[in-house]
C-alpha atoms as a PDB file:
ATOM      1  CA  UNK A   1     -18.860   6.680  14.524  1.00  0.00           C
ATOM      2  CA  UNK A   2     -21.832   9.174  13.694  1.00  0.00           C
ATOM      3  CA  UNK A   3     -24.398   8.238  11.479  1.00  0.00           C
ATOM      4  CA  UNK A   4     -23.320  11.377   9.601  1.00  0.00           C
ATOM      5  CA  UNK A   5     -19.888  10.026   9.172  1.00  0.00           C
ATOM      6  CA  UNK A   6     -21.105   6.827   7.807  1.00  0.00           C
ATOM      7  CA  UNK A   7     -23.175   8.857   5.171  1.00  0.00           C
ATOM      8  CA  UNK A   8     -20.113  11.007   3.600  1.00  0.00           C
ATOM      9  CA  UNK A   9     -17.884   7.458   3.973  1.00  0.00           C
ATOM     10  CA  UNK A  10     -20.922   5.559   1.636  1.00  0.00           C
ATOM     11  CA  UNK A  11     -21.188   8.349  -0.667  1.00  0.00           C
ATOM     12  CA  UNK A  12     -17.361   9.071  -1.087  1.00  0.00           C
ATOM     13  CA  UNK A  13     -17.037   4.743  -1.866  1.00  0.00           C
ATOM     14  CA  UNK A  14     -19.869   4.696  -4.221  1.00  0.00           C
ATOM     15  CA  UNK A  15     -18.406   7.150  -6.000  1.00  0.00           C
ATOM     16  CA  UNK A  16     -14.792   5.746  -6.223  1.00  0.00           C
ATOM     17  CA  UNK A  17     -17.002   2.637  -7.629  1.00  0.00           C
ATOM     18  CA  UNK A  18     -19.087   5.318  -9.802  1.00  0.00           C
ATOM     19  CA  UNK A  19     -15.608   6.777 -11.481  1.00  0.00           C
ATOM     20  CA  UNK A  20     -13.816   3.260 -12.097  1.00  0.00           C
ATOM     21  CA  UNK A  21     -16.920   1.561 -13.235  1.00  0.00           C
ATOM     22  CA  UNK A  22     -16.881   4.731 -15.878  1.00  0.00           C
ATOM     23  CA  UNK A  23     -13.072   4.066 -16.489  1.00  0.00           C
ATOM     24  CA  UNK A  24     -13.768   0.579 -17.576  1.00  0.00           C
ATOM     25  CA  UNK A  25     -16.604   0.982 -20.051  1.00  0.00           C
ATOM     26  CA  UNK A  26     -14.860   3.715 -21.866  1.00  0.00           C
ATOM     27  CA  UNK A  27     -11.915   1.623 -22.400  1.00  0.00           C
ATOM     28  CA  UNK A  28      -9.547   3.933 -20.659  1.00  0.00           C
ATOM     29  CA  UNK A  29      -8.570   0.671 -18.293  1.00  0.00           C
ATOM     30  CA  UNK A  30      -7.613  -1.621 -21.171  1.00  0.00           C
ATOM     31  CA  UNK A  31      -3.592  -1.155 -20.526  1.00  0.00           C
ATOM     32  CA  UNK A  32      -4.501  -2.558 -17.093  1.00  0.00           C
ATOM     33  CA  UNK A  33      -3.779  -6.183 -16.597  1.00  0.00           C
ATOM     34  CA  UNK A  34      -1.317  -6.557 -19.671  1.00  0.00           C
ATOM     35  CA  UNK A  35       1.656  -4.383 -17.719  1.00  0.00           C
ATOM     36  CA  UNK A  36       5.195  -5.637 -17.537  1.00  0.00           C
ATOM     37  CA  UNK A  37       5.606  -7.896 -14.638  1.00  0.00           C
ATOM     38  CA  UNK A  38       2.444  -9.753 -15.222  1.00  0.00           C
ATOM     39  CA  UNK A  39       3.147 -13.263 -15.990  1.00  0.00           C
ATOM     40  CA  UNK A  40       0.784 -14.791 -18.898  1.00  0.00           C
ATOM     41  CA  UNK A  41       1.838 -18.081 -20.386  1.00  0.00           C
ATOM     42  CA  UNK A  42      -0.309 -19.487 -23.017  1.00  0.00           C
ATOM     43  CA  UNK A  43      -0.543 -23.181 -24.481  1.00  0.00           C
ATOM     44  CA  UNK A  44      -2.769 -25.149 -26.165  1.00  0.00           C
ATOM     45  CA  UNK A  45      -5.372 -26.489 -24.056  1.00  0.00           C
ATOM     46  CA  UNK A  46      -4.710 -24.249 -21.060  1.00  0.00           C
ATOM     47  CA  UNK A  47      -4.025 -20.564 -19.876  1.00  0.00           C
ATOM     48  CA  UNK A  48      -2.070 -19.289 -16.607  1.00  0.00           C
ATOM     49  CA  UNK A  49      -2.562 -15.118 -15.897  1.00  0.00           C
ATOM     50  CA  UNK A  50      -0.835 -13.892 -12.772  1.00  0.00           C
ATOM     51  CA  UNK A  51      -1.243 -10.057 -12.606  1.00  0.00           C
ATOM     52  CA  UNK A  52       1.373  -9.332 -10.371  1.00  0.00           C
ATOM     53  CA  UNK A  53       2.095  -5.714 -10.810  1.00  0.00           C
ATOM     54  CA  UNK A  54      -1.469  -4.914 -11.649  1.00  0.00           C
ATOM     55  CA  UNK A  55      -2.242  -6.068  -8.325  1.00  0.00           C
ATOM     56  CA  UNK A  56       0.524  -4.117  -6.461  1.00  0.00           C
ATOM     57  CA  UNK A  57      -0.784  -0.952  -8.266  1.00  0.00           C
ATOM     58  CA  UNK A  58      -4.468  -1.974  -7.180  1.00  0.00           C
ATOM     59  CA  UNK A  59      -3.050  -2.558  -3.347  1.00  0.00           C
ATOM     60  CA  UNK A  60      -1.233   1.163  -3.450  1.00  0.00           C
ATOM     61  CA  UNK A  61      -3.887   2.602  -4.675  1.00  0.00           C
ATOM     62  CA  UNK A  62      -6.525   0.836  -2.139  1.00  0.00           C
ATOM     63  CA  UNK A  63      -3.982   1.994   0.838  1.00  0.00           C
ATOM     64  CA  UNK A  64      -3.861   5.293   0.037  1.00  0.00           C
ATOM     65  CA  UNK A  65      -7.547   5.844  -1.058  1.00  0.00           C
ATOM     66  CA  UNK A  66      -8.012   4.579   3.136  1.00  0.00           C
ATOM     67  CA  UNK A  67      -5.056   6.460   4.552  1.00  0.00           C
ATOM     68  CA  UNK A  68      -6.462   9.660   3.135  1.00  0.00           C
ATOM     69  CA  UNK A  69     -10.175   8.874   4.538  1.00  0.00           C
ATOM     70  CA  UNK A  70      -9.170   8.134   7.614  1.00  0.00           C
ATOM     71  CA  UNK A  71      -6.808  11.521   7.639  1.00  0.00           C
ATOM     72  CA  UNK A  72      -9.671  13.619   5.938  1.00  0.00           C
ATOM     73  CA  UNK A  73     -12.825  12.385   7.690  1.00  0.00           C
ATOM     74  CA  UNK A  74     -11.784  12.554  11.612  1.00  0.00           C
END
């Protein structure tokens, strides 16, 4: 892989990071994690959180962030 190719893939990722990170402080992620499907079961004395379909979205959108990288920067 060229150096130059590395570059654009560093840039394009720190900005993905860049735009979520700026997601998240604004609030606009709060709906994430409290979806239905995610299993949250609270007691006295302990909590168990299993994001399950939070994590499905987070895999989707991982897979195709990667699928169109590798079809865009050949």
């Amino acid at each position: 892989m060229a150096p130059v190719q590395i570059g654009r893939i560093i840039v394009l990722v720190g900005l993905l990071v860049t735009m979520v990170g700026l997601l998240v402080w604004s609030g606009a992620l709060n709906w994430f994690g409290r979806l239905p499907g995610d299993i949250r079961i609270q007691k006295p004395g302990y909590r168990v959180y299993v994001p399950w379909v939070s994590l499905v979205i987070v895999s989707t959108l991982f897979n195709l962030v990667i699928w169109l990288g590798r079809r865009f920067l050949r």
